[in-house]
C-alpha atoms as a PDB file:
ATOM      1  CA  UNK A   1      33.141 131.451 -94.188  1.00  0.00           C
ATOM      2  CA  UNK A   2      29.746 131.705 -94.887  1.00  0.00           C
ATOM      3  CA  UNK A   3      28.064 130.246 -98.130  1.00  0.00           C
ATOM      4  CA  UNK A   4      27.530 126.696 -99.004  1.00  0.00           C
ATOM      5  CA  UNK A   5      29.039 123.616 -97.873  1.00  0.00           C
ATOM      6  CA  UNK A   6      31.012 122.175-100.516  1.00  0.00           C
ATOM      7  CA  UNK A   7      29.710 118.368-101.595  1.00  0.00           C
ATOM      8  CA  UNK A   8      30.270 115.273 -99.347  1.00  0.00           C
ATOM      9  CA  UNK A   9      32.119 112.565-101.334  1.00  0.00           C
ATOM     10  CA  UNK A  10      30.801 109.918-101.967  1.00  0.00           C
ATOM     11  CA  UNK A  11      30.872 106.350 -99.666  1.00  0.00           C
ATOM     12  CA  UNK A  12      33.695 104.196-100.188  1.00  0.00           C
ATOM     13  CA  UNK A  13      33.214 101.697 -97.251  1.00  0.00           C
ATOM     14  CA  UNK A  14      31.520 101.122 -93.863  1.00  0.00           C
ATOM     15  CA  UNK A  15      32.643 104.742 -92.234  1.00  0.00           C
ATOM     16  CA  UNK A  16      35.310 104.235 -89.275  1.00  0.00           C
ATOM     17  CA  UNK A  17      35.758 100.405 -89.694  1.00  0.00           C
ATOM     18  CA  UNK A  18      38.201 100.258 -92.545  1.00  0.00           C
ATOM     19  CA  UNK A  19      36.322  98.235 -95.053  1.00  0.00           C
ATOM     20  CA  UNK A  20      36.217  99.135 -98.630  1.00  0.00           C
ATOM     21  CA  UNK A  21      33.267  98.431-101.149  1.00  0.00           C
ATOM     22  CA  UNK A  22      34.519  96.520-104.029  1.00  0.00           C
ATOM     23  CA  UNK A  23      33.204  98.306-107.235  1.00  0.00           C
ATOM     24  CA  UNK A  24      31.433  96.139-109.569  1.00  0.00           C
ATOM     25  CA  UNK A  25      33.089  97.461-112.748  1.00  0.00           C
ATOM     26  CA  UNK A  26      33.841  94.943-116.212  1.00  0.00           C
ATOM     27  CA  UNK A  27      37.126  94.972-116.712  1.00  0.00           C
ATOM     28  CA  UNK A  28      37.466  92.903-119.588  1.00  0.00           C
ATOM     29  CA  UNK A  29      35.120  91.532-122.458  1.00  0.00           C
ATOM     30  CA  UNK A  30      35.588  88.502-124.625  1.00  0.00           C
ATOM     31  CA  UNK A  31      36.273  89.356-128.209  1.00  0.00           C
ATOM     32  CA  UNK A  32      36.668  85.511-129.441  1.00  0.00           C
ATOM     33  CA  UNK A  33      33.071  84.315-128.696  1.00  0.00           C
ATOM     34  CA  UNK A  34      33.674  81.182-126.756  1.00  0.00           C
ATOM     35  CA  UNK A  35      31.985  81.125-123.801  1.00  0.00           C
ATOM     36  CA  UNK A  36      33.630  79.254-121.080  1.00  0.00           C
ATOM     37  CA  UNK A  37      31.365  77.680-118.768  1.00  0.00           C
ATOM     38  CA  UNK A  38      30.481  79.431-115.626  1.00  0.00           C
ATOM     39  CA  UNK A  39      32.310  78.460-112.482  1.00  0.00           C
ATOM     40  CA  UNK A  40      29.571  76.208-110.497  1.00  0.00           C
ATOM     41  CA  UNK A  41      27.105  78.060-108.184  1.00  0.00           C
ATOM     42  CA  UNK A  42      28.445  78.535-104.827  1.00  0.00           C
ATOM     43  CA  UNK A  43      27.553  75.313-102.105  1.00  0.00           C
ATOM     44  CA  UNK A  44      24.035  76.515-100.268  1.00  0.00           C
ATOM     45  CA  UNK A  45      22.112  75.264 -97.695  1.00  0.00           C
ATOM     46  CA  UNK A  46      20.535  71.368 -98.238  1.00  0.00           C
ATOM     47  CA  UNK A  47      17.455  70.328 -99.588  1.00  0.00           C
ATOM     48  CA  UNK A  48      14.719  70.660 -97.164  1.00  0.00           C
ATOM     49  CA  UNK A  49      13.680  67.667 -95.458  1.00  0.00           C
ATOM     50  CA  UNK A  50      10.836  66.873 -92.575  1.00  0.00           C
ATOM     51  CA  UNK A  51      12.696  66.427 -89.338  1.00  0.00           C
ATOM     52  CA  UNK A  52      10.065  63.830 -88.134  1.00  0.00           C
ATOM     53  CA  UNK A  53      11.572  63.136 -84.788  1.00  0.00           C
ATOM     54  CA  UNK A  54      11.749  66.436 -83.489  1.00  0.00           C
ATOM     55  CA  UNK A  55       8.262  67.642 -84.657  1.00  0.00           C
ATOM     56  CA  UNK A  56       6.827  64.927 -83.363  1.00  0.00           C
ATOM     57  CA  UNK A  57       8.097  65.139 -79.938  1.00  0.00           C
ATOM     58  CA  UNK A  58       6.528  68.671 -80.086  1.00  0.00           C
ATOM     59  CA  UNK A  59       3.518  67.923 -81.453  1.00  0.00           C
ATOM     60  CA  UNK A  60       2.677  64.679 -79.002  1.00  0.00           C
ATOM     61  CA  UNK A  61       3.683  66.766 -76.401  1.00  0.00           C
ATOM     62  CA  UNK A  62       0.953  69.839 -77.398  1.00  0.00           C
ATOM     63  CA  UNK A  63      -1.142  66.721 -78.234  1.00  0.00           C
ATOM     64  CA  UNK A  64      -0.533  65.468 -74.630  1.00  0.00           C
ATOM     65  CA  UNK A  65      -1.477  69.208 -73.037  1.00  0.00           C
ATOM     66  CA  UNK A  66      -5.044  69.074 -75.285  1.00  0.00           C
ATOM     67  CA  UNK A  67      -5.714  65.741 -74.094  1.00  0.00           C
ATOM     68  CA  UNK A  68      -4.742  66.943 -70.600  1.00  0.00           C
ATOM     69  CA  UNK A  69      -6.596  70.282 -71.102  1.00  0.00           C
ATOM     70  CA  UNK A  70      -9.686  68.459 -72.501  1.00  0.00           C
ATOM     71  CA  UNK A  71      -9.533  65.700 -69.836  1.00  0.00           C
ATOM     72  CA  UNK A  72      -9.462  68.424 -67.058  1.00  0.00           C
ATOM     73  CA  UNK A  73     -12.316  70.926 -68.433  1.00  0.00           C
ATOM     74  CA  UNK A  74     -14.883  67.397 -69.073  1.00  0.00           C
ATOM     75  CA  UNK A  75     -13.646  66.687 -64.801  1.00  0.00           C
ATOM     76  CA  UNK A  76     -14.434  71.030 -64.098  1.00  0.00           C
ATOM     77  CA  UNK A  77     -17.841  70.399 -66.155  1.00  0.00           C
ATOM     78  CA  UNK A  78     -18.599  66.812 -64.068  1.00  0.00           C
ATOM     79  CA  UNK A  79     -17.566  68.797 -60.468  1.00  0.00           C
ATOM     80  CA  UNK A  80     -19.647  71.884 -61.565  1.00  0.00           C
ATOM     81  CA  UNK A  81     -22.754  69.693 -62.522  1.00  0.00           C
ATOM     82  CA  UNK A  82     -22.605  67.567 -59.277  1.00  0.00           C
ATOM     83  CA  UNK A  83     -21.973  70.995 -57.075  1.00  0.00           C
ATOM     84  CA  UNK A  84     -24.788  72.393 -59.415  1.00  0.00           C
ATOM     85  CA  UNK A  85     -26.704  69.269 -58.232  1.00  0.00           C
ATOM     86  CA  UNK A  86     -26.039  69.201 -54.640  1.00  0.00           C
ATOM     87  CA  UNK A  87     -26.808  73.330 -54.461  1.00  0.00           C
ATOM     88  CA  UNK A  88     -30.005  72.977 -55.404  1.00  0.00           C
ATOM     89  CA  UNK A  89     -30.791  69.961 -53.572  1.00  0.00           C
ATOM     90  CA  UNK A  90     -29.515  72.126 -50.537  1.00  0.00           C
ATOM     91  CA  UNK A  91     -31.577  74.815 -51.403  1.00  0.00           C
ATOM     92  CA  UNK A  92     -34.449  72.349 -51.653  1.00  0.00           C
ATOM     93  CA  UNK A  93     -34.212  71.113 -48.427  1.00  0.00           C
ATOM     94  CA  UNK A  94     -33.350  74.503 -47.184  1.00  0.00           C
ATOM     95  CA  UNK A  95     -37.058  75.797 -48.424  1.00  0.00           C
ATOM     96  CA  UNK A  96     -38.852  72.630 -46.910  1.00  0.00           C
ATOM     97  CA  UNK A  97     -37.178  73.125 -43.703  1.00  0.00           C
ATOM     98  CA  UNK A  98     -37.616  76.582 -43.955  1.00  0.00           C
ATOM     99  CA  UNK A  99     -41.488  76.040 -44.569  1.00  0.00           C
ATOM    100  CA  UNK A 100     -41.426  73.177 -41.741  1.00  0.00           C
ATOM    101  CA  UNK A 101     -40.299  75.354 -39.443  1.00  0.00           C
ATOM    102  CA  UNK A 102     -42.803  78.352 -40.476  1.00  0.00           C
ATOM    103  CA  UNK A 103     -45.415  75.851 -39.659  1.00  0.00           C
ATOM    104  CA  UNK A 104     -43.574  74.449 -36.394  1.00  0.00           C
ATOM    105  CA  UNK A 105     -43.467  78.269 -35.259  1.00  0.00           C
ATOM    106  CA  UNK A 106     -46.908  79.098 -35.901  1.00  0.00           C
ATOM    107  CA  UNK A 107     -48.473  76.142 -34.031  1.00  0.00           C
ATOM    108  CA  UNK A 108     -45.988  76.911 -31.278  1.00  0.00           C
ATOM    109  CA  UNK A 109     -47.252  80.064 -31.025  1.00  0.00           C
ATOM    110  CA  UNK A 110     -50.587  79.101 -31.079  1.00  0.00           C
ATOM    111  CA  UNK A 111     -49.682  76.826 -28.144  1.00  0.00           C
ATOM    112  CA  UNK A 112     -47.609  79.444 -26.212  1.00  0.00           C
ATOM    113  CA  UNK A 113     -51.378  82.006 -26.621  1.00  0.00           C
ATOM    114  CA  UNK A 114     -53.300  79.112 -25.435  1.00  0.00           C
ATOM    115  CA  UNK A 115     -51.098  78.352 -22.952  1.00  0.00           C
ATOM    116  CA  UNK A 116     -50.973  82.199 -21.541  1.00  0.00           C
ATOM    117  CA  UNK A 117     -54.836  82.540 -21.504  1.00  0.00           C
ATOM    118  CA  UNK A 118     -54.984  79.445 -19.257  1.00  0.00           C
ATOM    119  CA  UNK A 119     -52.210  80.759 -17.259  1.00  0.00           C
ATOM    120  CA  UNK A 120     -54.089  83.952 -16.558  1.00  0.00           C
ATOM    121  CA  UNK A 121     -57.019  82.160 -16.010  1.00  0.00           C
ATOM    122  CA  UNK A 122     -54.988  80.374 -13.798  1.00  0.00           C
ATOM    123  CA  UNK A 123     -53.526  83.330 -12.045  1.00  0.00           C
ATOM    124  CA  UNK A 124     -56.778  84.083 -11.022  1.00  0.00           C
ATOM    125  CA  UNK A 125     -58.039  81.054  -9.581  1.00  0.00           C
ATOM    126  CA  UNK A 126     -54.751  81.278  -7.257  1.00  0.00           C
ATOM    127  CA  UNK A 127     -55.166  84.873  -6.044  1.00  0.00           C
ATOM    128  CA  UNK A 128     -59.046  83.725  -5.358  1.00  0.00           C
ATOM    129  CA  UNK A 129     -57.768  80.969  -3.612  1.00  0.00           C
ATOM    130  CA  UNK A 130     -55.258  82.544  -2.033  1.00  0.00           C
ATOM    131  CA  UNK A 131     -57.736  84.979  -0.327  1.00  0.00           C
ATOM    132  CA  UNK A 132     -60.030  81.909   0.562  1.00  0.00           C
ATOM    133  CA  UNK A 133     -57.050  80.111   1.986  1.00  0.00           C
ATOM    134  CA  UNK A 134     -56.656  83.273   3.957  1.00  0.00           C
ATOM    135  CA  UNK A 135     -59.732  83.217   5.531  1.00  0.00           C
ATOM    136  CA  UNK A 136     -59.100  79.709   6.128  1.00  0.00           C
ATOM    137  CA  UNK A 137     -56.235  80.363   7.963  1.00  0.00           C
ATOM    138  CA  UNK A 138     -57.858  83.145  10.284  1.00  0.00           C
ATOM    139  CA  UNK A 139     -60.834  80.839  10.866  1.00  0.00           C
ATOM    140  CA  UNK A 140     -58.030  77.997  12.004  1.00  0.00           C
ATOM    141  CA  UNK A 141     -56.097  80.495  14.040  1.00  0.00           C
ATOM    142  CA  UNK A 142     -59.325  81.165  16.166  1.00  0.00           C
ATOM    143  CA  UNK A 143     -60.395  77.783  16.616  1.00  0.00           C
ATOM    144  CA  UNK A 144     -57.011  76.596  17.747  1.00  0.00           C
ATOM    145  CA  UNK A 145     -57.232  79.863  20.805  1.00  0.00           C
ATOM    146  CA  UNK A 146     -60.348  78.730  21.334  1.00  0.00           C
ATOM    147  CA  UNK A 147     -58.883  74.719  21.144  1.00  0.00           C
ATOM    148  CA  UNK A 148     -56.020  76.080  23.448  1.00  0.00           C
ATOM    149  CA  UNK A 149     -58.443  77.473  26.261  1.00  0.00           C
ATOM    150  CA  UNK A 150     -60.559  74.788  26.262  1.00  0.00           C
ATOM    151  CA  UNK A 151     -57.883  72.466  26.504  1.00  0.00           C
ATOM    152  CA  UNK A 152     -55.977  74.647  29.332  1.00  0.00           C
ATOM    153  CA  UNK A 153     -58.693  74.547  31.594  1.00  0.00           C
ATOM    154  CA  UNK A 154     -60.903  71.451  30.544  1.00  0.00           C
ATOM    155  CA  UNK A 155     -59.182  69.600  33.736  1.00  0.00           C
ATOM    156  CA  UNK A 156     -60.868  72.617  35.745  1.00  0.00           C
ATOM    157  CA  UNK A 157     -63.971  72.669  34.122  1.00  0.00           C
ATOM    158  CA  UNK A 158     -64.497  68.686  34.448  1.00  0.00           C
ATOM    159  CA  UNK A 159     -63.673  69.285  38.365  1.00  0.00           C
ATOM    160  CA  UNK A 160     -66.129  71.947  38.256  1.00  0.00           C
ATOM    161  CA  UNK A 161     -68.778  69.832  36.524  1.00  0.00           C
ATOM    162  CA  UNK A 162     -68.559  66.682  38.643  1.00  0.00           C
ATOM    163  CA  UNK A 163     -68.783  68.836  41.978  1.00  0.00           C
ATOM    164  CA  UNK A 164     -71.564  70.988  40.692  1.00  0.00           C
ATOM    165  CA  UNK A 165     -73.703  67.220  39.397  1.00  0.00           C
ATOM    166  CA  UNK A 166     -72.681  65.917  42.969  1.00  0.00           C
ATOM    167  CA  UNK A 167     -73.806  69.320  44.640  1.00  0.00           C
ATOM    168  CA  UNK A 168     -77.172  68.759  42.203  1.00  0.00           C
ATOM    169  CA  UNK A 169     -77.378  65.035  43.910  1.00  0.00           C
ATOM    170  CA  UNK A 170     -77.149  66.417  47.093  1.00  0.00           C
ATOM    171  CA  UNK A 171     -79.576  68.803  46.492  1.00  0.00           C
ATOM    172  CA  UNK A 172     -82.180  66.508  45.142  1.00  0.00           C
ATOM    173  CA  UNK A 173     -81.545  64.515  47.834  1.00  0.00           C
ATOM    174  CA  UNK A 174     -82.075  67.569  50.705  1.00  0.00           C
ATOM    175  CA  UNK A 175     -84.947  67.786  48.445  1.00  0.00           C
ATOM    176  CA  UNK A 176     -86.490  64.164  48.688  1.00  0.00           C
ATOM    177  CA  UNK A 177     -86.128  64.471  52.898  1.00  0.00           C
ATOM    178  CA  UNK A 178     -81.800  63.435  53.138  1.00  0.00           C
ATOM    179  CA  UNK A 179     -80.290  65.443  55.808  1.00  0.00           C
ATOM    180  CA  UNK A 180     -76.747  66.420  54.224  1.00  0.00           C
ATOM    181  CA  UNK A 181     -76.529  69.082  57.121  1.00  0.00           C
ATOM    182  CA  UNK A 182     -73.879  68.023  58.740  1.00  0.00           C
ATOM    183  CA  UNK A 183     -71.522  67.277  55.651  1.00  0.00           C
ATOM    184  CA  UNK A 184     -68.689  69.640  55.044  1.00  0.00           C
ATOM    185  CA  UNK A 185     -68.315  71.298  51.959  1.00  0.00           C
ATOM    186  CA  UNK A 186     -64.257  71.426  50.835  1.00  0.00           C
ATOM    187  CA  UNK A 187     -64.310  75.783  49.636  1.00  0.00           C
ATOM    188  CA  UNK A 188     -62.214  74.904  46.477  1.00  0.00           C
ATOM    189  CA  UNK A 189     -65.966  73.616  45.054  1.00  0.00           C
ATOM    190  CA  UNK A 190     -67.350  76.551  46.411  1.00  0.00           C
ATOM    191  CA  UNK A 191     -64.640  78.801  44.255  1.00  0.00           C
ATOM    192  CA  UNK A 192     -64.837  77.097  41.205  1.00  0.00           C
ATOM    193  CA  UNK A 193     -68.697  77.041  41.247  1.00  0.00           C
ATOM    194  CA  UNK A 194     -68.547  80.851  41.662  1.00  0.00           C
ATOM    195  CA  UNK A 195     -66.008  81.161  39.008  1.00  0.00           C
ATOM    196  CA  UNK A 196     -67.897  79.167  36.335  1.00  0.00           C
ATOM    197  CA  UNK A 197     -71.300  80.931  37.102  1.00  0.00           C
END
């Protein structure tokens, strides 16, 4: 069993499908010379011919998506320029405003250090005034006690006065040769006169 294989035959068909290969073999030749005409050429396919309809639809319709493509990149380039446009006029007015309100700020600070120095010098002009209003106020609170007193017994004191300027007439007159001797003296006078001495 060993040894080698013995030759494979050789292919007479498609293998497993039945079909034989015709072998192209001459079978006969002409001896007499005349050549018979050959049998005509089998029918093929027909002359080749533009099918004008059909390419055309194609070709209006890739001419239509160009058109389309071109009509829609010129629109992108016309929204990209105006966007382009309006950016930069955006940013323009972004760096003026920007520089506008540098400015604003630095006056406004200026305004608010201004503003703080006279508040301080402010401040101090109120706690100076505050003390002199305090003073004020003590001054007024012992002229209204003294205001109160005199007022409480200013009835008492005027009493007083007009019997001690009558007791003065009287005495002036005791003086100049009137004999008051027999008058009598009412002892309130007498009290008050001792009390305001």
């Amino acid at each position: 069993m060993g040894g080698t294989p013995r030759p494979t035959e050789a292919p007479g068909g498609i293998a497993g499908t039945g079909i034989e290969v015709p072998a192209f073999v001459q079978l006969s030749a002409s001896a007499s010379g005349s050549k018979a005409a050959p049998p005509p050429p089998p029918e093929t396919a027909e002359a080749y011919k533009a099918k004008g309809e059909e390419s055309n639809g194609v070709i209006a319709m890739m001419d239509l998506l160009v058109k389309d493509l071109t009509k829609e990149m010129t629109t992108a380039e016309a929204e990209e320029k105006a966007s382009q446009a309006s950016y930069e006029k955006t940013m323009a007015d972004a760096a003026e405003k920007r520089a506008l309100d540098s400015k604003s700020l630095n006056n406004k600070e200026a305004s608010k250090a201004n503003l703080k120095a006279e508040l301080e010098g402010f401040e101090g002009e109120h706690a100076s005034a505050g003390k002199s209003l305090e003073v004020l106020e003590a001054l007024i609170m012992e002229l209204k006690n003294e205001c109160d007193w005199l007022l409480k017994y200013f009835d008492v004191r005027k009493q007083a006065r007009a019997e001690e300027v009558d007791s003065l007439e009287k005495a002036k007159s005791v003086l100049a040769g009137a004999d008051y001797s027999f008058l009598q003296r009412s002892s309130s006078s007498r009290k008050y006169l001792r009390s305001s001495a």
